[in-house]
Structures are given as C-alpha cells and as structure tokens.
Protein backbone atom coordinates (compact mmCIF):
# COMPACT_ATOMS: atom_id res chain seq x y z
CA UNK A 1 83.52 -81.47 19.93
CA UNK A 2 84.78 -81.92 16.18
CA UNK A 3 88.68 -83.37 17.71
CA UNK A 4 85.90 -86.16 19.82
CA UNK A 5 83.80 -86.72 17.07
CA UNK A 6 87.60 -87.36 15.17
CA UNK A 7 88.80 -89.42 17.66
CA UNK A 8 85.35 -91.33 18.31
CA UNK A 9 85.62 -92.01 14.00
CA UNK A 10 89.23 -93.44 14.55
CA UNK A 11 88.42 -95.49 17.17
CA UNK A 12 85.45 -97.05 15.18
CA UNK A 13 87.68 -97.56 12.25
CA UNK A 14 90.34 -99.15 14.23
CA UNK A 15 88.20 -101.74 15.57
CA UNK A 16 86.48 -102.48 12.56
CA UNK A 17 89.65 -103.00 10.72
CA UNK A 18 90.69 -105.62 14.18
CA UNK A 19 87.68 -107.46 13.33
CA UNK A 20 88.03 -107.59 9.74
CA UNK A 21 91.20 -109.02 10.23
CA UNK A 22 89.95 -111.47 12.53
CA UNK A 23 86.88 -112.69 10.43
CA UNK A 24 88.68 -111.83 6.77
CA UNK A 25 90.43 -114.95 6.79
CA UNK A 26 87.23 -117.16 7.02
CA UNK A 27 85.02 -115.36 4.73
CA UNK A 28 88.49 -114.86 2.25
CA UNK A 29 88.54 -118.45 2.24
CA UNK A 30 85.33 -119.05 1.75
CA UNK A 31 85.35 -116.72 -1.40
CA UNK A 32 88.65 -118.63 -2.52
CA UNK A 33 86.66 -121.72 -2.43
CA UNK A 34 83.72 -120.59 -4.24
CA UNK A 35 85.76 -118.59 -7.22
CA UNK A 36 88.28 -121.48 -7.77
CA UNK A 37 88.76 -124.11 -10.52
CA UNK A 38 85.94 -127.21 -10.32
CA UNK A 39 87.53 -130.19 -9.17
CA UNK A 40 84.96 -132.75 -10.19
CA UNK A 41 85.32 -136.31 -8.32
CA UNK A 42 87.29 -138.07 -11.19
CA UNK A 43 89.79 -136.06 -11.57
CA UNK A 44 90.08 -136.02 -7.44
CA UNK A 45 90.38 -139.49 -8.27
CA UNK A 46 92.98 -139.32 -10.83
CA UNK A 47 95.36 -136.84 -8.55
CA UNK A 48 95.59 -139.34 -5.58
CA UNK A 49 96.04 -142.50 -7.82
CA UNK A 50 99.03 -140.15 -8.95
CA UNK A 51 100.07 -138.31 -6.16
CA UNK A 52 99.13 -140.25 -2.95
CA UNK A 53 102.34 -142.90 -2.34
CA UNK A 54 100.16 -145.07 -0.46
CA UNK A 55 98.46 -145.84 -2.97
CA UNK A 56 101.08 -146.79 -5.66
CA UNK A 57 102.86 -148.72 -3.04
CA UNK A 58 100.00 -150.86 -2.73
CA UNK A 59 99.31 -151.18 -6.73
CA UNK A 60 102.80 -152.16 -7.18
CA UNK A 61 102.84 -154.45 -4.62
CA UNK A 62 99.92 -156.37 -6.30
CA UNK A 63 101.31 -156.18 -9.18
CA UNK A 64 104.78 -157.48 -8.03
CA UNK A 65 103.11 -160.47 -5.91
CA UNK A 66 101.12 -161.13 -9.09
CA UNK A 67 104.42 -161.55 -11.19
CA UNK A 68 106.06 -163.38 -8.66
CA UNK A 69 103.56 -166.78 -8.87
CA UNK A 70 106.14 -167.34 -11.86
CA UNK A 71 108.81 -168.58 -9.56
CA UNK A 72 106.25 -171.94 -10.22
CA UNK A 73 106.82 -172.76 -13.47
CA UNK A 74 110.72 -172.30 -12.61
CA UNK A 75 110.11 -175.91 -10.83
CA UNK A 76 109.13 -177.73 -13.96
CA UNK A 77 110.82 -175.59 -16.72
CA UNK A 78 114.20 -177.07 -18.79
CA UNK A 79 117.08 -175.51 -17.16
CA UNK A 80 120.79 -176.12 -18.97
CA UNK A 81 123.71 -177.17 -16.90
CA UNK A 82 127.27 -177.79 -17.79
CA UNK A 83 130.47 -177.79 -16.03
CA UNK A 84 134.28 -177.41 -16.49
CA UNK A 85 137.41 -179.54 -14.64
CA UNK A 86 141.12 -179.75 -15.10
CA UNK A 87 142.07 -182.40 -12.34
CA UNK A 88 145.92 -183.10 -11.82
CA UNK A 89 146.11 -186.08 -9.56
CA UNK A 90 150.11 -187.65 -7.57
CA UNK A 91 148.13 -190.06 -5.65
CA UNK A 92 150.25 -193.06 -5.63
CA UNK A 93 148.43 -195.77 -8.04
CA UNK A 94 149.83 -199.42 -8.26
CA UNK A 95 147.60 -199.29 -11.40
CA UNK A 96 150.05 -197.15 -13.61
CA UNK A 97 154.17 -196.24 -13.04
CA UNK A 98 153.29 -193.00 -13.13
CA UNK A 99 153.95 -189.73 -11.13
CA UNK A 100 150.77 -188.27 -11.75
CA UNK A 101 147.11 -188.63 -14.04
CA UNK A 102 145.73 -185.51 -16.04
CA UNK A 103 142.22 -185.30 -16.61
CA UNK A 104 140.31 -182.47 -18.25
CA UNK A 105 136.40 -183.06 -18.28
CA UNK A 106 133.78 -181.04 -20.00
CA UNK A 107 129.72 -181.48 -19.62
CA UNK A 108 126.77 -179.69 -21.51
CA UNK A 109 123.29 -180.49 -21.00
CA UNK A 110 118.98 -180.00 -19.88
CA UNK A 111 117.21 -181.21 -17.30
CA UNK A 112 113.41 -180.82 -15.88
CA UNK A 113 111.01 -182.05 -13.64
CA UNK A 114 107.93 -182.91 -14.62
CA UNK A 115 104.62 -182.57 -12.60
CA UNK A 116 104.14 -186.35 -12.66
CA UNK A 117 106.95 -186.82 -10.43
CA UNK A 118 109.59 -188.04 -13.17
CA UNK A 119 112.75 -186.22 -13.60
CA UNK A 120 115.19 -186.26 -16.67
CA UNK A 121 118.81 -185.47 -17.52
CA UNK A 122 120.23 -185.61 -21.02
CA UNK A 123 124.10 -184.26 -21.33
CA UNK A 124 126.73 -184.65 -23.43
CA UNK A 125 130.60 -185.22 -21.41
CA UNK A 126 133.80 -185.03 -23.15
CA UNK A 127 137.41 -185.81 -21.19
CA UNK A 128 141.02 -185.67 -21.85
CA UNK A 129 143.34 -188.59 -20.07
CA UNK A 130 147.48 -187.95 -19.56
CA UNK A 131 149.30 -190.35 -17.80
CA UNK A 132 152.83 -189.45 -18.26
CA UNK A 133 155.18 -192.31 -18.74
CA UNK A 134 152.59 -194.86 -18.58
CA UNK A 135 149.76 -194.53 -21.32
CA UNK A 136 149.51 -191.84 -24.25
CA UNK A 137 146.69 -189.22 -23.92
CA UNK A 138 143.30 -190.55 -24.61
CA UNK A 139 140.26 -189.08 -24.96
CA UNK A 140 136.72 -190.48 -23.99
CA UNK A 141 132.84 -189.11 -25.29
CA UNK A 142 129.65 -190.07 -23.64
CA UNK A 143 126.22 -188.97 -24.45
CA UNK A 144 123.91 -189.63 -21.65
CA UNK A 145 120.51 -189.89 -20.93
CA UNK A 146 119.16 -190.17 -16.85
CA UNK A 147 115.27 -190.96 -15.98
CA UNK A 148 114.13 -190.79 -12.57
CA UNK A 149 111.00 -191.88 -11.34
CA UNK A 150 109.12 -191.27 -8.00
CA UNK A 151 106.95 -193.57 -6.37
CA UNK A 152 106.52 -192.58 -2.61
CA UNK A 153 107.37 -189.39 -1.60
CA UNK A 154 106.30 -186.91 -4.40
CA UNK A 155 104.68 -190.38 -6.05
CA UNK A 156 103.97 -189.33 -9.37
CA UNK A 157 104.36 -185.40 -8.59
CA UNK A 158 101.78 -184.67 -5.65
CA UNK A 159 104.80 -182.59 -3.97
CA UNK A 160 106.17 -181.11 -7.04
CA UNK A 161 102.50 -180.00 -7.71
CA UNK A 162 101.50 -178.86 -3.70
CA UNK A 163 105.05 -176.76 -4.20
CA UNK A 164 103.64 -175.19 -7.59
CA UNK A 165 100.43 -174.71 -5.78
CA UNK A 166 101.88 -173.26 -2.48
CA UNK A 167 103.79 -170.86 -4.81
CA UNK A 168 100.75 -169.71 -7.12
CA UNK A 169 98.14 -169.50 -4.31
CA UNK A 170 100.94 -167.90 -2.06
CA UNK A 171 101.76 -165.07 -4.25
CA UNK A 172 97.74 -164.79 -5.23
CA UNK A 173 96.56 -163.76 -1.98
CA UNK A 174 99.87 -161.13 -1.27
CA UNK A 175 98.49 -159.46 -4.92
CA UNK A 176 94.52 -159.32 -4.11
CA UNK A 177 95.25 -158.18 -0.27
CA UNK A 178 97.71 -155.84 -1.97
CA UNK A 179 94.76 -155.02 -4.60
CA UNK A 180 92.58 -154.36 -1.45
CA UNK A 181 94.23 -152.37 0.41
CA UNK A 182 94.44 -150.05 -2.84
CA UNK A 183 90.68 -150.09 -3.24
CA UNK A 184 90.08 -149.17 0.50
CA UNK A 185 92.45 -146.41 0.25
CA UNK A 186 90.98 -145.03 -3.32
CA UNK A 187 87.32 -145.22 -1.52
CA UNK A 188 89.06 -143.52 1.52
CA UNK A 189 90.10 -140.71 -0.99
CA UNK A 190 86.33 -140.32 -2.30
CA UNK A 191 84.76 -140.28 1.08
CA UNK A 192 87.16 -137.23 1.74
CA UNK A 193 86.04 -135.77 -1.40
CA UNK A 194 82.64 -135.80 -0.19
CA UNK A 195 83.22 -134.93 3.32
CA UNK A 196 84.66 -131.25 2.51
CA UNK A 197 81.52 -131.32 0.37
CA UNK A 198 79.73 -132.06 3.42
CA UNK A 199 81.65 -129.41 5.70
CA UNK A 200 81.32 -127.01 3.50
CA UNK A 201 77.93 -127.34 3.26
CA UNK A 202 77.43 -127.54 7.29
CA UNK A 203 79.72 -124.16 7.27
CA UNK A 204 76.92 -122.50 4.80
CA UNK A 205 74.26 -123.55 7.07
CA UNK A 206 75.92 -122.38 9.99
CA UNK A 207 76.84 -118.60 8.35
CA UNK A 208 72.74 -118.60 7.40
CA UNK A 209 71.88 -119.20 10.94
CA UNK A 210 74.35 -116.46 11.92
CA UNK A 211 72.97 -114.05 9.19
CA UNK A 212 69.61 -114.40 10.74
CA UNK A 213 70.36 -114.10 14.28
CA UNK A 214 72.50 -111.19 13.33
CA UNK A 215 69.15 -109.38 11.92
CA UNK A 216 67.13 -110.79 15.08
CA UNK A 217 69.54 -109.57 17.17
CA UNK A 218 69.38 -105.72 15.04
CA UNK A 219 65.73 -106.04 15.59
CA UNK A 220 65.52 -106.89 19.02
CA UNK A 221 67.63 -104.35 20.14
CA UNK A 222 65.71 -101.69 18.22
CA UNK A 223 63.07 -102.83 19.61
CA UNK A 224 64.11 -103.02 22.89
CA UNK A 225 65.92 -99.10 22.89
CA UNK A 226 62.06 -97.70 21.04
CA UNK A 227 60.23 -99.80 24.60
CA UNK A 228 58.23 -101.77 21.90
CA UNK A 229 59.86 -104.78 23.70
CA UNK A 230 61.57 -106.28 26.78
CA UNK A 231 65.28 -106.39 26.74
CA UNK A 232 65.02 -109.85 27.68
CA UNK A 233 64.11 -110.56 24.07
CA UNK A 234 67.37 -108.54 23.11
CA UNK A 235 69.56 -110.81 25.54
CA UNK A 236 68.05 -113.67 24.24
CA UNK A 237 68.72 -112.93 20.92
CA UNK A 238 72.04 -111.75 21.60
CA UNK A 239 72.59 -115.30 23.68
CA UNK A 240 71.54 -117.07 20.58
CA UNK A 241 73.68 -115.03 18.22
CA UNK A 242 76.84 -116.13 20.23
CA UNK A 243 75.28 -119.98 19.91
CA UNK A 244 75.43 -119.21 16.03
CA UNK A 245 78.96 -117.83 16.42
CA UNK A 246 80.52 -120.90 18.26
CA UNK A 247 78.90 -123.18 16.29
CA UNK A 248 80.20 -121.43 13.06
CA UNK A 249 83.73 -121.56 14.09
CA UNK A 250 82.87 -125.37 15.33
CA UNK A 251 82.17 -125.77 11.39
CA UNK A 252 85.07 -123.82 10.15
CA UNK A 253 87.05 -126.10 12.32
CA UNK A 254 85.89 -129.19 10.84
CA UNK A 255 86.20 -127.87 7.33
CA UNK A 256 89.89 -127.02 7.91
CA UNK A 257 90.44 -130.58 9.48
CA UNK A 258 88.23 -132.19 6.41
CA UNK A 259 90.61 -129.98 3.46
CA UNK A 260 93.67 -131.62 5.41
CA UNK A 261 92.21 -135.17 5.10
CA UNK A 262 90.86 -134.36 1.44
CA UNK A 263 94.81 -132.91 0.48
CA UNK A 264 96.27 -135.53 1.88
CA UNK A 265 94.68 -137.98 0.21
CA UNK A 266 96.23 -136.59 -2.96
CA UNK A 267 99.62 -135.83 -1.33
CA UNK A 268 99.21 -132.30 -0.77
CA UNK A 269 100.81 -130.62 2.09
CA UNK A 270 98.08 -127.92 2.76
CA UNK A 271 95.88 -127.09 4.83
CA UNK A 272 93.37 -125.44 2.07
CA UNK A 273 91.65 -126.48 -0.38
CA UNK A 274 90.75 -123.90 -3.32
CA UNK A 275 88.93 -125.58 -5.69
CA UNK A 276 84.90 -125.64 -5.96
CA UNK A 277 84.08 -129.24 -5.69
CA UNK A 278 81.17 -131.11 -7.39
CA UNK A 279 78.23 -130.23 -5.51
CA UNK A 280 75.81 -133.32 -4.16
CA UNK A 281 72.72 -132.65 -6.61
CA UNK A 282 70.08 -134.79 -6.69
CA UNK A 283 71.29 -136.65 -9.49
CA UNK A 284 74.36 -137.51 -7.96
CA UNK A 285 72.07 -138.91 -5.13
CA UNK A 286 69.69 -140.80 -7.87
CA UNK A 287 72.35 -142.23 -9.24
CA UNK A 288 73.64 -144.52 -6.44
CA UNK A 289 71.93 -147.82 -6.17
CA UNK A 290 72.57 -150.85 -4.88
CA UNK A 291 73.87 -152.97 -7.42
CA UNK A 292 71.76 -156.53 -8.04
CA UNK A 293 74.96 -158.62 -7.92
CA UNK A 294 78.42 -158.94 -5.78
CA UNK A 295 81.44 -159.30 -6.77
CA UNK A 296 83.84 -161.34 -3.96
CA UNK A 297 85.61 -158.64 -1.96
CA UNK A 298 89.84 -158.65 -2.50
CA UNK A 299 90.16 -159.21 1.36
CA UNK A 300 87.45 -163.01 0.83
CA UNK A 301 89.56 -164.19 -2.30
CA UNK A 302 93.04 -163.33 -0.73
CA UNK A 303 91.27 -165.47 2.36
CA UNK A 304 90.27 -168.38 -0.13
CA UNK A 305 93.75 -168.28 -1.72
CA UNK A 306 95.37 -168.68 1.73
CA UNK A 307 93.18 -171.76 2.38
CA UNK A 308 94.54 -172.82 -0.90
CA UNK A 309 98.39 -172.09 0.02
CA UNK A 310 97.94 -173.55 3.57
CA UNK A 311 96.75 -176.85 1.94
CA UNK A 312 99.02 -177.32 -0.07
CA UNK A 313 101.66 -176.28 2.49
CA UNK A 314 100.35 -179.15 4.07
CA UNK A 315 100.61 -181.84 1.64
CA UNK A 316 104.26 -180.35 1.72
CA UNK A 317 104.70 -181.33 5.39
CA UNK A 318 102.96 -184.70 4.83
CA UNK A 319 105.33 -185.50 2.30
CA UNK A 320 108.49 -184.50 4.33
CA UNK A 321 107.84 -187.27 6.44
CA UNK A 322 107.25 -190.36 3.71
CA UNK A 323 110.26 -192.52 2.62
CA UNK A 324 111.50 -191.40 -0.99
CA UNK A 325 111.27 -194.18 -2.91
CA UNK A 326 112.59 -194.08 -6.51
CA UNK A 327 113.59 -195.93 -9.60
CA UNK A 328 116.24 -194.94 -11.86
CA UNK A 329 117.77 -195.55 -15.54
CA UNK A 330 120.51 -194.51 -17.24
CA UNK A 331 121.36 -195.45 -21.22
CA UNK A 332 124.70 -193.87 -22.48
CA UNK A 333 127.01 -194.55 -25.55
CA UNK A 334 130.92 -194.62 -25.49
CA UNK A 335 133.40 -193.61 -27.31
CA UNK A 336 136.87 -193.83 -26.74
CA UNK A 337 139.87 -193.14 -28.95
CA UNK A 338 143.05 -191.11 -28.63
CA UNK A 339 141.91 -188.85 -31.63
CA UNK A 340 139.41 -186.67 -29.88
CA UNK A 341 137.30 -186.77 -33.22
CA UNK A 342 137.56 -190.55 -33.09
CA UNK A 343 136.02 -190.46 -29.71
CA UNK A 344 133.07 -187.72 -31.06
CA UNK A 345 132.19 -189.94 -34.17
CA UNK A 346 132.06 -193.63 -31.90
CA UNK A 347 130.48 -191.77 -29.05
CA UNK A 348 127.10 -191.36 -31.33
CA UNK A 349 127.35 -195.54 -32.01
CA UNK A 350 125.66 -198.28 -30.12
CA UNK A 351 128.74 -200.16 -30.37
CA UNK A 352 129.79 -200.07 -26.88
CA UNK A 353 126.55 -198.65 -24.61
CA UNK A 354 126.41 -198.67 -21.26
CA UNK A 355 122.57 -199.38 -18.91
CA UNK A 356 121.72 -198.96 -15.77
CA UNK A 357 118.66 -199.86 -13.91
CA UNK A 358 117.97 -199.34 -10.22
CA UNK A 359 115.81 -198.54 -7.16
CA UNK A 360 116.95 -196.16 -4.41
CA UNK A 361 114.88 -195.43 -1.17
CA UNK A 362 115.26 -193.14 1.77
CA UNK A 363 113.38 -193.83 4.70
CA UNK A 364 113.17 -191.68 7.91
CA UNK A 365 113.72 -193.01 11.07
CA UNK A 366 112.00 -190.06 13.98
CA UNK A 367 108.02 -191.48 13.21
CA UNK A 368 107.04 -190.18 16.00
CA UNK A 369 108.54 -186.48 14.67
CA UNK A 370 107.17 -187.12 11.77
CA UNK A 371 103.62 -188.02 12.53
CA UNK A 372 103.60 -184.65 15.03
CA UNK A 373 104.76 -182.76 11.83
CA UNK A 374 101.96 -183.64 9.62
CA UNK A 375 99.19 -183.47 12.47
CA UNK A 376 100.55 -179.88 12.61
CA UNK A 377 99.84 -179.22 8.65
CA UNK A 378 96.74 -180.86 9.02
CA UNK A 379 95.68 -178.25 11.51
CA UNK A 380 97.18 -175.78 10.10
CA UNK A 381 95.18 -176.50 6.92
CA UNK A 382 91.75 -176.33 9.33
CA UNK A 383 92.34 -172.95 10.47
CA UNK A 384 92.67 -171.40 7.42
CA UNK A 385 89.63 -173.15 6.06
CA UNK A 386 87.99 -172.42 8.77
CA UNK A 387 88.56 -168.54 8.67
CA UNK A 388 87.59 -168.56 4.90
CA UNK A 389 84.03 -170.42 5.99
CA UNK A 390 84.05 -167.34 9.18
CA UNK A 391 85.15 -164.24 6.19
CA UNK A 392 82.94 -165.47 3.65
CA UNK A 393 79.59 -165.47 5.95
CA UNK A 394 80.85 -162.36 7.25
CA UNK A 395 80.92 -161.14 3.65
CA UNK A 396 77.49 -162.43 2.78
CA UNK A 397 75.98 -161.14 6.08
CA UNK A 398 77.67 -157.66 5.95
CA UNK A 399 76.50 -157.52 1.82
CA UNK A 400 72.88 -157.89 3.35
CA UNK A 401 73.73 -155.30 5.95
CA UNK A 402 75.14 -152.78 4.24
CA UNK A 403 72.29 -153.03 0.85
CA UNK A 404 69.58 -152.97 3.31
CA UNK A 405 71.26 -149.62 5.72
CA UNK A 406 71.69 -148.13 2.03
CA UNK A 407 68.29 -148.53 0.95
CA UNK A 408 67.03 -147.29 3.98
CA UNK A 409 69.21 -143.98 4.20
CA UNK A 410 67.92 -142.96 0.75
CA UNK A 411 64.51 -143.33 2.59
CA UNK A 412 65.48 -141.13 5.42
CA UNK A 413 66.98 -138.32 2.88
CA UNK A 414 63.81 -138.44 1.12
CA UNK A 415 61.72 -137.15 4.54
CA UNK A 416 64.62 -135.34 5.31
CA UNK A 417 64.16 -133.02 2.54
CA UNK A 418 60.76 -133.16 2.84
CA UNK A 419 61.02 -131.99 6.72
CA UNK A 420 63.57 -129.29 5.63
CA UNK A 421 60.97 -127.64 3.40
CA UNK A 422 58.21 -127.61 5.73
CA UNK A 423 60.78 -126.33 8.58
CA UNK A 424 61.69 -123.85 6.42
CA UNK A 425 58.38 -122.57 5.37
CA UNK A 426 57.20 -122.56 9.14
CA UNK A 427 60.42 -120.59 10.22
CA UNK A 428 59.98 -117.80 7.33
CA UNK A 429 56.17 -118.00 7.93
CA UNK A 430 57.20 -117.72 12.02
CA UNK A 431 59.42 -114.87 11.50
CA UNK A 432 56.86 -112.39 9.33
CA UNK A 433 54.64 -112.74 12.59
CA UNK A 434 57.46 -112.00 14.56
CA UNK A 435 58.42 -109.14 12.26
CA UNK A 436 54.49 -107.80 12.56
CA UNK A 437 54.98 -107.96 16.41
CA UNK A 438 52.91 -111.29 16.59
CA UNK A 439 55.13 -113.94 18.17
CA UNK A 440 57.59 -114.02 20.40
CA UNK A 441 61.50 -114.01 20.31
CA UNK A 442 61.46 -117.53 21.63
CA UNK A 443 59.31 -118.89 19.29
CA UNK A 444 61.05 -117.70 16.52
CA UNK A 445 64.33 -119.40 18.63
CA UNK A 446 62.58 -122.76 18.53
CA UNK A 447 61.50 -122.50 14.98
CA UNK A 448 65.43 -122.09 14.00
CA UNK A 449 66.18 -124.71 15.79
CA UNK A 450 63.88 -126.95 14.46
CA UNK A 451 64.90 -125.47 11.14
CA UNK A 452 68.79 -126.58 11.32
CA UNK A 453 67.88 -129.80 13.04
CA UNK A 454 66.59 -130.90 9.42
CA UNK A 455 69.06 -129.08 7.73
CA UNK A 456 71.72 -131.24 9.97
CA UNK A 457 69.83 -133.98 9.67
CA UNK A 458 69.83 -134.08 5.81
CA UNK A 459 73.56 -133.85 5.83
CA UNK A 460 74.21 -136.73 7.97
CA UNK A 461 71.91 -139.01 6.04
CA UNK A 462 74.00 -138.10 2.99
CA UNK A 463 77.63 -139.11 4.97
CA UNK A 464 76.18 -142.50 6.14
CA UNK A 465 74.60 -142.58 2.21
CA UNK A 466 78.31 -141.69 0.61
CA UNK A 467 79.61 -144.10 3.98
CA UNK A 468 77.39 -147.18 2.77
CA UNK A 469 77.80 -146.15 -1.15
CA UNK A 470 81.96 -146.71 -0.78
CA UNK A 471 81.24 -150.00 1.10
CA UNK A 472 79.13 -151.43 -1.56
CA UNK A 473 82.29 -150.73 -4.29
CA UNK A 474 84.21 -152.68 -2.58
CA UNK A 475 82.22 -155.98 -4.03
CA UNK A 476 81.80 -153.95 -7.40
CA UNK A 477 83.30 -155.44 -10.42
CA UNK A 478 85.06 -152.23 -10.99
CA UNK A 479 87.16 -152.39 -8.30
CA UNK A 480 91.02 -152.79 -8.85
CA UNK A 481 91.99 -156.89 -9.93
CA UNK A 482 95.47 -157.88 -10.17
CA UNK A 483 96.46 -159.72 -13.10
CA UNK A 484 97.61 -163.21 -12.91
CA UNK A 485 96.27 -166.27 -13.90
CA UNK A 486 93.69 -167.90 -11.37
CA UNK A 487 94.86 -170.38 -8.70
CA UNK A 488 93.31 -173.93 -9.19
CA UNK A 489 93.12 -175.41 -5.92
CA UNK A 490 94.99 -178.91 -7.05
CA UNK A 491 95.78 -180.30 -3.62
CA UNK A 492 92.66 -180.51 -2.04
C-alpha cells in the first residue's frame, strides 16, 4: 500500500511539474512584465525616433529635399568662368608669308542671370600673337562687358522664374511628404505603445475570468460529489472553464503578436517585451481633446506644393514653344601693344572701344507640335489643381469626421465604465446567491458574460479613442515640419 501511495505521489508530481512547464512560461512572462523597468510613452517615443530606420530614412529625406530647393538660387547666382588656349595654327594664309600663327589666349570673368530675364557677362581676355617671319609677337587686352535682354521667350524672366519655382515647389512637396510619412510612422509607434497596453489588459481580464471559473468549477464539483447538486452544473462549469482557457491563450496570442509590433517599432528583434508600460488612467484619458484648430496635414501641403510645381512646369512647356527673341550689347576697350604691359595699361582707355548692338531671334517651325505641347501642360496643370481642390475637402470633411467619432467615443467610455460597475456589482451580488445555494450555475454563466462584455467593451472604446486621438495629431502643430523657406506660388 505505502510503494502505491509512493508511486500514486510521483505520478502527481510528475504531472504537475508537465503542467507547470506548460503554463510557467505565460504566467513567467507575465511576472517579467509586471516587475520590469517603466517605459513611459516618451521615452517609447524617443527609442524608435532612434532606433527604428524607417523613421530616420524618412527625416532625412525631408530634410535632404528641403536643402535641395537651393539648386534655385544656383540659376540666378554670379558664377566665375575663365578659360585657357595655346593655338598653333599651318593653315596656309595669303595674309602673312608665314609657316604658321601662335596664339595664346587667357579669359577671367562673372556672369548671372537675373529673374527679369536679362543676362550679363563681364570678363577680362588677354592674348599672345607669333607669326614667325612675318610680324613680331604682339600682345592684345580687352575688357568686356555683354548685356542680354529677353523679350519673348522668358520675356523679362517668366521662365527663369517658373524654373526657380518648379525647383522650390518641387523639392517642397518631396520634404513635407517625406515629413509625413515620418509623422504617420511616429503615430504608428504610439498606437503600438498603447495596443500592448490594451492586450495586456484584455490578457488580465481573461486570467480573472479563468480564476473564477476555476473556483466555480471547485464548487460545482463539490457540490456535485456531496449530491447537493446535478452534475450537469459541474459539466457546465467545467464547459465554461475550457471557454475561459481558449480565450486566455486567444489573448496571450495577441499580446505576443502586439510586443512584436510594439519592438519593432523601436527596432528590436524580440518577441517580448519586459518593461511595465504607462498604464491608461483616467487622466491620460482626460487629457485628450480635440484641439479647437487644424493645422494643414503634410500629405494637403505636399498636394498644394505639387499644384504649385505642376504650374509652373507648365509655364515651362508654354515657353518651349515661343520664338526667343533677344537684344544684345556689347562695350569693350582695346589695347594692343607688343609690350604686354603696354597692352594692360591702353586696355583700361577709351581710346580705341569697340560697340555692339543687336537683335537675335529663334523661331520654331513644328506649331502644330508646339501648340499639342502646351495643351498638354495646361492639363497637366488641371489635374493637379484639381486633386488639391479633391485632398483638401477630403481633409476638411475627414477633420469633421474624425473630431466628431472622437467626441463621441469618450461618450461611449463614459457608459462603458459606468456599465462595467453595475455588471460587476450584479455578478459579485449573483455569485453570493449562488454561493448560498440560491441561483443557478447558469445564471451565474450569464452574469459573467455580461460582466466581460463591458469589460471588452471598455477596451475597444479606448483603441478606437487612442485610433481617433493619433489621427487628430496628424493636423497638430506639433507634428514634424521640414525646414525650408515657404514656396510662393509666382506663376499662377
């Protein structure tokens, strides 16, 4: 009797250590998670600005966008130009008895373009002439200053300025998609902060429903062995506790698959998370309202700025197709000596200047081509108007949706609460008469189920609250802004 009694012990032991094992890992991880360090939202925050490459990518491609709208100013800033020759040229010449001419030639000087369409060169050339056996080596200086005016296409700058425009607006709307995309993915981040908070709280609702249909079950049975009661209360209560069991592990799925989304975020590779995280009190609740005033959202401006770019893409392609009409003057001195300082001194003397005045034109000769091309700016120009007039009602209409869903979720949580009490109360109340042999097993059943129906239906209030909440950021003024200077829209 004492070697079964043994034996009966060992067995008991053996497959209470199986099932330790089994359910060790859950509850071991749910200790981990309540004994770790506090991870409060900001500093969630902070870790997937830093660690999450998704993230940075996107800032730095705002930023980069943002710097490039200087490649504008490149079109009407001085630029320096010079340039270098030796020529040795055996052409004959009936000019000179010579075998061959020598010519060195130097130049030095700035140009720009100005946004009124006129352009201007001022340079400084120096040469050296050999022609052996003919003429002794001479040397010639020439300062020179060019103007050059447009009058048709670019008249007075409009395509110089649609070109600075294209560029600015261009690079605008790559930086505040860019600066967008970051926002949605740092609002991403906090929604997965708050949807472990959320699992996590579904999983503790879940073990309390299995803690008391483990002690229903305890009692039924008793119950049931003594003849007090029917053993279909005991099956019942056993059916339910295996309800309670599936749905727990349902929960403790969806908290693993919420700690992968939450570490990823923050560029993690884990599958657990074990930190405590900052728990959704009430004040965290009071403290999200809807704000009184918008801000546009990144995607609407980068929308407007593409307008922008497209219209001035298409004064561009309007212009392509206009003759180039242009006037042009030139002033220089002279001077001309076989001393090369000689040259130098009479080269800054109006003794021997030389002027030119003239008109040059380029006209093309495909109208037909070039009518089709600007009808197709033109249109081009439409559509993205026309999707900026389509985003921004879709902004103003979705800013009234989502502030009127939000006010009415904090509603709903409000009663929610409010139910969950009063379930609660009834189910405790429900369960002392069940206790005192008063109601039934099923009742009791019901009253549970009523119970986690409020519970569950607290919790998904607060996800479409903490859903709405990150929507409404995205119009904050907090939000991420590149920096660049704004985008006037010039060539409208």
């Amino acid at each position: 009797m004492r070697n079964f009694l043994r034996l009966f012990f060992l067995l008991i032991s053996a497959i209470a250590l199986v099932l330790a094992a089994l359910v060790e890992p859950v509850e071991a991880q749910s200790k981990r998670a309540a004994s770790g360090p506090l991870l409060s939202i900001d500093d969630y925050l902070k870790s997937v600005r830093e660690g999450n490459e998704a993230v940075q990518a996107a800032v730095q491609s705002s930023e980069a966008a943002s710097l490039t709208a200087s490649d504008a100013s490149l079109l009407t800033s001085p630029q320096a130009f010079g340039s270098a020759s030796s020529t040795s040229d055996e052409r004959f010449n009936p000019q000179f008895r010579a075998n061959k001419i020598l010519n060195d030639n130097y130049q030095l000087g700035l140009q720009q373009q100005t946004t009124f369409g006129l352009g201007a060169k001022l340079y400084y050339s120096l040469s050296r002439t050999e022609v052996p056996g003919a003429f002794p080596t001479f040397h010639e200086a020439r300062p020179t200053l060019e103007l050059t005016q447009q009058l048709w296409r670019n008249g007075f700058g409009s395509e110089t300025r649609a070109q600075i425009q294209a560029i600015k607006a261009g690079a605008r709307a790559r930086s505040e998609s860019e600066a967008f995309r970051a926002n949605s993915l740092i609002l991403d981040a906090e929604l997965a902060y708050w949807r472990l908070v959320l699992a996590r709280e579904t999983r503790r609702v879940q073990e309390e429903a299995l803690e008391r249909a483990d002690r229903l079950v305890s009692w039924a049975g008793r119950r049931a062995s003594s003849g007090l009661a029917d053993r279909a209360d005991s099956l019942q209560a056993q059916a339910n506790q295996k309800a309670r069991q599936l749905e727990l592990r349902a929960a403790i799925d969806a908290e693993r698959a919420a700690a992968r989304t939450f570490n990823s975020a923050r560029g993690v590779d884990q599958n657990d998370v074990s930190e405590r995280l900052q728990p959704l009190t009430q004040d965290v609740i009071d403290r999200m309202q809807a704000p009184t005033s918008r801000a546009s959202r990144g995607d609407i401006k980068a929308a407007q700025l593409q307008a922008q770019a497209a219209a001035a893409n298409s004064k561009l392609g309007s212009e392509k197709g206009r003759a180039s009409v242009e006037i042009f003057g030139q002033f220089a001195t002279n001077g001309f000596d076989a001393d090369r300082a000689e040259a130098i001194d009479q080269s800054f003397t109006t003794e021997r200047p030389t002027t030119t005045i003239g008109v040059r034109f380029t006209v093309p000769l495909d109208f037909s081509a070039a009518s089709r091309s600007r009808q197709g700016y033109e249109k081009e120009k439409l559509a993205a108007d026309t999707i900026f007039k389509r985003k921004t009602f879709e902004e103003a209409r979705d800013w009234q949706d989502v502030t009127q869903k939000f006010t009415e979720a904090k509603s709903r949580l409000g009663l929610y609460q409010e139910l969950e009490q009063t379930q609660r109360a009834k189910l405790e109340y429900e369960r002392a008469r069940h206790n005192r042999g008063r109601s039934t097993t099923q009742q009791v059943l019901l009253y549970e189920l009523d119970y986690e129906q409020a519970q569950f239906g607290r919790i998904r209030t607060l996800a479409e609250l903490l859903q709405l909440n990150a929507q409404m950021k995205l119009y904050g003024t907090s939000a991420f802004r590149p920096e660049s200077d704004e985008v006037e829209d010039e060539s409208r």
